[in-house]
Protein backbone atom coordinates (compact mmCIF):
# COMPACT_ATOMS: atom_id res chain seq x y z
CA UNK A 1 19.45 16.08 -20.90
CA UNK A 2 22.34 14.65 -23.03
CA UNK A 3 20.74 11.51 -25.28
CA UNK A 4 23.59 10.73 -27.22
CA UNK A 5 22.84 12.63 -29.74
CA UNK A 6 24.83 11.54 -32.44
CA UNK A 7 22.77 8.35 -32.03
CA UNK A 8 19.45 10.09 -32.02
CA UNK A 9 20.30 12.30 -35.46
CA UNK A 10 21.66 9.22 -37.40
CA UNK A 11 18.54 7.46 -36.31
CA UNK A 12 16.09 10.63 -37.66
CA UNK A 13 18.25 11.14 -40.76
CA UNK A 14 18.52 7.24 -42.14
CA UNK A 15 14.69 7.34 -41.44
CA UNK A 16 14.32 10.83 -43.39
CA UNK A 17 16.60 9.60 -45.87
CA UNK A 18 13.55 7.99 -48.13
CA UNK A 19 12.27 11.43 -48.69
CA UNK A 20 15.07 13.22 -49.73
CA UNK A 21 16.91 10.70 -51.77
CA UNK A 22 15.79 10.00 -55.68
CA UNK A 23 13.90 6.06 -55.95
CA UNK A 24 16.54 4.00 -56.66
CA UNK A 25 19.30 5.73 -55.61
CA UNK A 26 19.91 3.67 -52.32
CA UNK A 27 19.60 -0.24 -52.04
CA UNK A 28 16.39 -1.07 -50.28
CA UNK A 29 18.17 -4.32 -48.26
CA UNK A 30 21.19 -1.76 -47.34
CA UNK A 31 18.64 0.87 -46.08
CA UNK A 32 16.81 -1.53 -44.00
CA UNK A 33 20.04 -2.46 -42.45
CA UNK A 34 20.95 1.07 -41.79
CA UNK A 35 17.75 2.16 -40.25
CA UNK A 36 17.91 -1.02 -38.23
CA UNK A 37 21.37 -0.53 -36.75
CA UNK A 38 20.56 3.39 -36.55
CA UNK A 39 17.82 2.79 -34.07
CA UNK A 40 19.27 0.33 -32.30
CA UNK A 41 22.38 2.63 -31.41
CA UNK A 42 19.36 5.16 -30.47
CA UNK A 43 17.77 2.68 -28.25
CA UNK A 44 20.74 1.80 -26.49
CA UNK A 45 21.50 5.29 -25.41
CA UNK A 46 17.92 5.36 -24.34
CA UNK A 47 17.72 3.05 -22.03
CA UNK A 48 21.15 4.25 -20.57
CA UNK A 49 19.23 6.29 -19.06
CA UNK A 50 17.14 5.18 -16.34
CA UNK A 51 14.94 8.32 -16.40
CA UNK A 52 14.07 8.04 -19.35
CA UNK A 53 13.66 4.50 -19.81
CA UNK A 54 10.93 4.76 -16.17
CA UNK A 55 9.51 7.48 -18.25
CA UNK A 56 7.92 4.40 -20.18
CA UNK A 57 8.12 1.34 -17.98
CA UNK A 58 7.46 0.98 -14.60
CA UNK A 59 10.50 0.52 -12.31
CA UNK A 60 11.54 -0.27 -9.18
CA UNK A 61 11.71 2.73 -7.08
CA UNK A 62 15.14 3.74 -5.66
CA UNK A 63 15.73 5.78 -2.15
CA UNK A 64 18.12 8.05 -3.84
CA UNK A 65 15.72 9.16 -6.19
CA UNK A 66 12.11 8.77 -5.93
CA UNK A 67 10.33 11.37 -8.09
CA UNK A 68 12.56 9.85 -11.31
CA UNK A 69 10.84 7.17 -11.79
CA UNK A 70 7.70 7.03 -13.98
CA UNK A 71 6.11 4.45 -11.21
CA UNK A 72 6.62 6.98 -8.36
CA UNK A 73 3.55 8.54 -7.09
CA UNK A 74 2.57 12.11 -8.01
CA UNK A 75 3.72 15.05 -5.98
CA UNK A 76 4.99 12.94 -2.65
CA UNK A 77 6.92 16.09 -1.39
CA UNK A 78 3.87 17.91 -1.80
CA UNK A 79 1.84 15.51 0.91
CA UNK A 80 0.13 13.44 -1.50
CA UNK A 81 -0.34 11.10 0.95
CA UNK A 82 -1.48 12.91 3.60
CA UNK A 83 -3.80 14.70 1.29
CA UNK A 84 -5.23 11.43 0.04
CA UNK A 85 -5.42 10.23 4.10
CA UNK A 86 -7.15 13.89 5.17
CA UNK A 87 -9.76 13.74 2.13
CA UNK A 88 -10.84 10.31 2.06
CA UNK A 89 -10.42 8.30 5.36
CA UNK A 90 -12.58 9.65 8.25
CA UNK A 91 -12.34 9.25 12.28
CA UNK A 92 -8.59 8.14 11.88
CA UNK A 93 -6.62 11.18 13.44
CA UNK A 94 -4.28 8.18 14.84
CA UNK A 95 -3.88 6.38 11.48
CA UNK A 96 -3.32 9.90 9.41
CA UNK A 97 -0.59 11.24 11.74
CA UNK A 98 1.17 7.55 12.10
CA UNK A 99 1.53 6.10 8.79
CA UNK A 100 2.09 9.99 7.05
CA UNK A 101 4.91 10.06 9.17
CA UNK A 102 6.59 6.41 9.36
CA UNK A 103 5.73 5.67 5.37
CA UNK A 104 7.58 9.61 4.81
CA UNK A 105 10.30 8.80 7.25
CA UNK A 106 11.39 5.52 5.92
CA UNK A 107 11.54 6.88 2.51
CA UNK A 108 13.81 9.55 3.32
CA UNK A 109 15.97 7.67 4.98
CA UNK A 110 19.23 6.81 3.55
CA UNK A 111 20.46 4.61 5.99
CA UNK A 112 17.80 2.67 7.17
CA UNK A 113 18.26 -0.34 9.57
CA UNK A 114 15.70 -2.75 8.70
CA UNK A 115 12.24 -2.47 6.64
CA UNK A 116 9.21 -0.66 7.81
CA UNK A 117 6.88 -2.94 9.15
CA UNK A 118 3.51 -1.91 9.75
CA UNK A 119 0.50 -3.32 11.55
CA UNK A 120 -2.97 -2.06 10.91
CA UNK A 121 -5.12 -3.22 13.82
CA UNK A 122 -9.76 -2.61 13.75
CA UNK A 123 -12.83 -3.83 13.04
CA UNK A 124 -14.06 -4.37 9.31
CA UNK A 125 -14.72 -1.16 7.44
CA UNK A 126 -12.93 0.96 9.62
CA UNK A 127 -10.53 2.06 6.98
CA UNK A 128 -7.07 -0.89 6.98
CA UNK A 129 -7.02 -2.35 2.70
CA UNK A 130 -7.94 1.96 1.68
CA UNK A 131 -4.93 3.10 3.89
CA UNK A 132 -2.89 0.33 2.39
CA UNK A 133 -4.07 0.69 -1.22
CA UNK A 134 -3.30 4.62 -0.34
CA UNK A 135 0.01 4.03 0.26
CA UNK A 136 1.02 1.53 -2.74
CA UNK A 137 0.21 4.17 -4.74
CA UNK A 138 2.08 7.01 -2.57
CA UNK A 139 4.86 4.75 -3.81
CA UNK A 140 4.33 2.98 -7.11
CA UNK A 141 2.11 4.64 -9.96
CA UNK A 142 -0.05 1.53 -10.60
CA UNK A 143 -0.31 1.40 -6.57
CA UNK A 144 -1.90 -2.43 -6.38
CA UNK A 145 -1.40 -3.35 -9.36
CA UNK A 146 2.34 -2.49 -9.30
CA UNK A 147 4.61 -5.51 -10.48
CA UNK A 148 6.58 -4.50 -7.35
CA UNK A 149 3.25 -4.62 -4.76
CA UNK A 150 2.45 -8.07 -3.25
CA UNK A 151 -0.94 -8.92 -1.68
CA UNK A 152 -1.41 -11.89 0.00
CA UNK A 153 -4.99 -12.66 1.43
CA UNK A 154 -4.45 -15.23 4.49
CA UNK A 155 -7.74 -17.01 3.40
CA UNK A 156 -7.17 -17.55 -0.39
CA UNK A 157 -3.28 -18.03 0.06
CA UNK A 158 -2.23 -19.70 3.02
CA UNK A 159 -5.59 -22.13 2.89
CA UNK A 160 -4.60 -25.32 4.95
CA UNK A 161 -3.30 -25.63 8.26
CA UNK A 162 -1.53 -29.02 7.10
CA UNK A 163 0.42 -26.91 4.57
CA UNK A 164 1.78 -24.37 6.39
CA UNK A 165 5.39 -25.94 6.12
CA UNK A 166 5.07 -25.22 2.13
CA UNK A 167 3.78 -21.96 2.36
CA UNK A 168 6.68 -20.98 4.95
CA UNK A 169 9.00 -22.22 2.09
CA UNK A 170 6.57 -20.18 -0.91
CA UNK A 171 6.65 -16.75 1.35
CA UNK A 172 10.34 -16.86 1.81
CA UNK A 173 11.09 -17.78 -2.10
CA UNK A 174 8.65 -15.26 -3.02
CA UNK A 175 10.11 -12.49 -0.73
CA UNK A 176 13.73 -13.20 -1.64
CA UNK A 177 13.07 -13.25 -5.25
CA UNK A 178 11.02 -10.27 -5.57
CA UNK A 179 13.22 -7.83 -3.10
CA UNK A 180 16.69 -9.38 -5.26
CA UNK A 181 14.71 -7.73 -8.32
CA UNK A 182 13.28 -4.87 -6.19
CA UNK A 183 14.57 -3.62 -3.15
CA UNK A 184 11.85 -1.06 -2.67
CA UNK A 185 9.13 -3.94 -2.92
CA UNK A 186 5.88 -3.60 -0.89
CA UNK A 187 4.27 -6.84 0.88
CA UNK A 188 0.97 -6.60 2.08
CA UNK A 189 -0.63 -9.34 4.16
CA UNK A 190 -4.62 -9.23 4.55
CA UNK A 191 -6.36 -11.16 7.22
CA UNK A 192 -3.75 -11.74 9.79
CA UNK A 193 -6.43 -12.54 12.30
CA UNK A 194 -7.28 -15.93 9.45
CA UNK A 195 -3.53 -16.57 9.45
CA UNK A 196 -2.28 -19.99 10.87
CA UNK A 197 0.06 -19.25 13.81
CA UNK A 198 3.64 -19.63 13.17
CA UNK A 199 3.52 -19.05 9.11
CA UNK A 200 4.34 -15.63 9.41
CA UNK A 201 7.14 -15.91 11.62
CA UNK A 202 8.99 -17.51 8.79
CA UNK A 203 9.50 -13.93 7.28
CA UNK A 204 11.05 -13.21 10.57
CA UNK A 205 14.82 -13.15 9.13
CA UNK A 206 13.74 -10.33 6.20
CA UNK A 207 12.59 -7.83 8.81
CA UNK A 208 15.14 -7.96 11.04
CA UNK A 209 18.20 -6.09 11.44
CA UNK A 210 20.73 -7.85 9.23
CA UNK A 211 22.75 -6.06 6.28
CA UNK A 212 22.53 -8.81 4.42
CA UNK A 213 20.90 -12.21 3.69
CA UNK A 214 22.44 -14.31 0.96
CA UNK A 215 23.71 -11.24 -0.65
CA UNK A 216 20.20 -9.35 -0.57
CA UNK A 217 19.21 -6.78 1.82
CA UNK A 218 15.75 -6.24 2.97
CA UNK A 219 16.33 -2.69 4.35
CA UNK A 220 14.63 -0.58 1.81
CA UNK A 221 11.11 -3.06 1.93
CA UNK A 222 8.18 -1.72 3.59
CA UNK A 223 5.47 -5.07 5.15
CA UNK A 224 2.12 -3.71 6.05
CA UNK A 225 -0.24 -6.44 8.01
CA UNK A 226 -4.07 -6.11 8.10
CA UNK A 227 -5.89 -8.03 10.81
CA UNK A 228 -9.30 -7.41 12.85
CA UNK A 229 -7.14 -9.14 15.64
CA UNK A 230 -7.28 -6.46 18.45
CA UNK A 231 -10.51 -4.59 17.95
CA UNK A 232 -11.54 -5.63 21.13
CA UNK A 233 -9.08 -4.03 22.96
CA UNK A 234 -9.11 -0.17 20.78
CA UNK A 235 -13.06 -0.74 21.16
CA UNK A 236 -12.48 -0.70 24.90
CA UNK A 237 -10.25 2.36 24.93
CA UNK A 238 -12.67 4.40 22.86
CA UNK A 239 -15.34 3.62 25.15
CA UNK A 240 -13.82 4.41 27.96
CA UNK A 241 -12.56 8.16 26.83
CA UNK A 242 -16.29 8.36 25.42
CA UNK A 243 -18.38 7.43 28.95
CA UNK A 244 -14.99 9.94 30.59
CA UNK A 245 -16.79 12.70 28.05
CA UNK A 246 -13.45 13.09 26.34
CA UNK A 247 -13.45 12.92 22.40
CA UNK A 248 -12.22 10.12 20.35
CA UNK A 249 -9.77 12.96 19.20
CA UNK A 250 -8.17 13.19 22.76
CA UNK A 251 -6.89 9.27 22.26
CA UNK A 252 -3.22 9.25 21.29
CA UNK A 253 -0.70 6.39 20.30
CA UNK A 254 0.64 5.92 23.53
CA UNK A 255 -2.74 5.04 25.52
CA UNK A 256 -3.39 2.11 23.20
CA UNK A 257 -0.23 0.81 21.08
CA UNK A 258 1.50 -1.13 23.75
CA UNK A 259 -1.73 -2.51 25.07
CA UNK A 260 -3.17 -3.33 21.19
CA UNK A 261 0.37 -5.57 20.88
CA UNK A 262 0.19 -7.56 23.74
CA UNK A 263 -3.56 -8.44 23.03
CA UNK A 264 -2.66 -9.14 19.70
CA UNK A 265 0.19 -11.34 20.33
CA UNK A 266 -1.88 -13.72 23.02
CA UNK A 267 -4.71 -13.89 20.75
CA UNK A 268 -4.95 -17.45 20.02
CA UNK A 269 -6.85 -16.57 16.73
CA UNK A 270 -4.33 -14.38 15.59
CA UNK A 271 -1.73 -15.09 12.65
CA UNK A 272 0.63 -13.00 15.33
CA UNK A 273 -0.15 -15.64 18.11
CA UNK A 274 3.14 -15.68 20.29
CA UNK A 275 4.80 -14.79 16.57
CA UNK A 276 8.65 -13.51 16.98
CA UNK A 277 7.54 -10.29 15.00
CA UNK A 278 6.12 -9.22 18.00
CA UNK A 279 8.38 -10.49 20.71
CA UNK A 280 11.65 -9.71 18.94
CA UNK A 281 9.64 -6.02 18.49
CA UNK A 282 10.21 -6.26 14.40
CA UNK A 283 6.57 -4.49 13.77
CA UNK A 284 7.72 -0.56 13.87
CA UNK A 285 3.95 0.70 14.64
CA UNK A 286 0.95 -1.16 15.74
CA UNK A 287 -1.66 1.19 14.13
CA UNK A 288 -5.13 0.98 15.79
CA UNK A 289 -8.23 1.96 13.54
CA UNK A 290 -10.83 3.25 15.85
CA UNK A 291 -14.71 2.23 15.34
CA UNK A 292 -16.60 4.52 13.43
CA UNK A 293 -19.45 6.60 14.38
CA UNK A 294 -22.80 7.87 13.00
CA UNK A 295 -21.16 11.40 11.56
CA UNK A 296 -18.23 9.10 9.93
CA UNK A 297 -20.59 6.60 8.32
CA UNK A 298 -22.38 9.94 6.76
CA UNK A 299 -19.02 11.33 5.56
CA UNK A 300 -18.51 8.27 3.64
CA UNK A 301 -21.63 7.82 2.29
CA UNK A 302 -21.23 11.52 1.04
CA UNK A 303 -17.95 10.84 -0.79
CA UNK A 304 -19.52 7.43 -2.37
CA UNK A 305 -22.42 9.62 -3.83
CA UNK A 306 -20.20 12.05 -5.36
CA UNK A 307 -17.69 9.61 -6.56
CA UNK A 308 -20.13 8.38 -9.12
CA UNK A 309 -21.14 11.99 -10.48
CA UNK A 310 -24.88 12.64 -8.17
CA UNK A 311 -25.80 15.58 -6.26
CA UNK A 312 -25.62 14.17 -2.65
CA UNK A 313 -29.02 14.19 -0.76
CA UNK A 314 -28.76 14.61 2.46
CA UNK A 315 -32.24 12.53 3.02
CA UNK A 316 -30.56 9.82 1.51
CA UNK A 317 -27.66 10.15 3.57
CA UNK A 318 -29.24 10.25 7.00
CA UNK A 319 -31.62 7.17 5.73
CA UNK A 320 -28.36 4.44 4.82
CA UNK A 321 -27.39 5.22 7.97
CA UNK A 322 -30.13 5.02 9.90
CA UNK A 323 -30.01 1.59 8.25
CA UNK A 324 -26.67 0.47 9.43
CA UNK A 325 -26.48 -1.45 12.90
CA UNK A 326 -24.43 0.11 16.00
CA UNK A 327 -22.65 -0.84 18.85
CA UNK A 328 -22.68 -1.17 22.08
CA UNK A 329 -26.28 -1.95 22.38
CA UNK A 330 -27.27 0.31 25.09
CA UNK A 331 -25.23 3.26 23.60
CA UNK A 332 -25.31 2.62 19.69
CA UNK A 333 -22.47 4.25 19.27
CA UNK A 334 -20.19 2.61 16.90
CA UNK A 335 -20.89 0.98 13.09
CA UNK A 336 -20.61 -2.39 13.15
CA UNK A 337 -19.43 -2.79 9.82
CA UNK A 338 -17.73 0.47 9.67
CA UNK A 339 -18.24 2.24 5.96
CA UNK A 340 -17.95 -1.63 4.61
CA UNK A 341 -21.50 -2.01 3.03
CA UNK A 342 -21.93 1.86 2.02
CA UNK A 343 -21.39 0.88 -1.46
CA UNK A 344 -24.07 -1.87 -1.70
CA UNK A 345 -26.63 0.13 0.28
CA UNK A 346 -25.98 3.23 -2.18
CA UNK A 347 -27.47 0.54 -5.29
CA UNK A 348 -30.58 0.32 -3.56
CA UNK A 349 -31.18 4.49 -3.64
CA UNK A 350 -30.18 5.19 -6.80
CA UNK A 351 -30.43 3.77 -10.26
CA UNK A 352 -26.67 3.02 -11.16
């Protein structure tokens, strides 16, 4: 890689120039000034290069080059996020084949239409904010915590129902700003099903199909929605292929996405209540998070224990959760909270 060299040497010489020069024999004030414009004529042909200068800050990460970038995530042609989805999210086949492929898709696409709009659809511990999280940092380095990652929590957010007008304004400043700076950004909205009806549809204009909006486009911006809107319905399907004796395994996209969308959209609790995302078909995937069973509970429990450095025991295993509540009540099939209270229950067994 060419630095401008020229730049770089003057910069290394006026700085070794101290050492090799007899006291005295150079004006300090006329040294300073040397050294000063030396490195500045460095720095510039630094930052030049973009490279280099994401080899030290964070940047926005571009389509045509993705693995540049200091903020990109490590190895993503290598299946980093499947690998992260295959090792650390269990009873998911749906979610793992879906998102692995959509989130991979969109990113290699040079053209694409419109952003990627996810929505992640089950009950509470079943897997939705780790599959998110997972794929901020697929993308960004810093994954949540990436100046170009925006979380908004329905709840602690979008708070009153008699300011929904302002926060329709807010969202859409907030948007536009942040994709003018970034067009890669990633929005993530948590707790659709606390959402006030008809807020979200005022993002309607960034995911649709338009080149450009004010002179920005929105086509390179990926919107993932969380909401427990829905778990009824995937609850239903599950049970049904289980009392058929066929294996959760057996369900595929097609026997519950269209029917998970129309539920969602005539929920009356739901942030996506009659919303023009879902009529105007703007969400991409509608991504359903099956309940979790006994042997999934167990597999997270097992990664929990060896996340914080102890030999798992399988006693203690088998007794959080035999402590966990399941569902339906004839059957017990299902964990009611998913893996959600693993961590907490782990505090009690061992002496953290």
């Amino acid at each position: 890689m060419k630095l401008r060299r020229g730049a770089l040497r003057a910069a290394l010489a006026l700085v070794l120039l101290p050492l090799l020069t007899p006291a005295g024999a150079v004006e300090p004030i006329s040294l300073g000034l040397a050294i000063a414009g030396a490195a500045a004529s460095a720095l510039t042909g630094i930052i030049s290069y973009p490279r280099l200068y994401c080899y030290f800050r964070e940047c926005c990460l571009q389509r045509h080059d993705r693995r540049a970038a200091a903020g990109a995530g490590p190895g993503w042609a290598e299946g980093a996020l499947q690998e992260s989805l295959d090792e650390k999210l269990f009873g998911q086949h749906l979610v793992s084949k879906v998102v692995v492929k959509a989130v991979r898709g969109f990113l290699n696409n040079t053209n694409a239409k419109k952003p990627l709009a996810l929505s992640l659809h089950g009950w509470t511990g079943t897997g939705k904010n780790f599959v998110s999280k997972i794929v901020a940092e697929s993308i960004y380095k810093r994954g949540l915590q990436s100046k170009y990652v925006h979380q908004f929590v329905a709840t602690l957010h979008f708070p009153h129902a008699h300011s929904i007008n302002l926060y329709k304004d807010q969202l859409q400043s907030w948007i536009r700003g942040n994709v003018s700076i970034c067009p890669r950004s990633l929005f993530i909205f948590d707790e659709m099903d606390k959402m006030h009806a008809g807020l979200i549809d005022s993002i309607k204009p960034f995911l649709d199909y338009y080149e450009l909006l004010d002179g920005v486009s929105y086509r390179q911006a990926i919107f993932i929605f969380l909401s427990n809107a829905g778990a009824e319905k995937i609850t239903e399907v599950a049970l049904d292929f289980w009392r058929n004796g066929r294996t959760r395994e057996d369900i595929q996209l097609t026997d519950i996405q269209n029917a998970l969308s129309v539920s969602v959209f005539n929920n009356k609790n739901s942030g996506f209540w009659h919303s023009t995302l879902i009529d105007r078909n703007l969400i991409d995937y509608f991504i359903p998070f099956l309940p979790l069973e006994y042997r999934h509970v167990k597999m997270c429990i097992r990664v929990e224990i060896e996340s914080r450095g102890y030999t798992v025991d399988e006693d203690i295993v088998s007794g959080i959760a035999d402590e966990m509540t399941y569902f339906p009540r004839e059957e017990r099939i299902y964990s009611d909270k998913g893996c959600k209270t693993v961590d907490a229950k782990l505090d009690y067994y061992y002496d953290f």
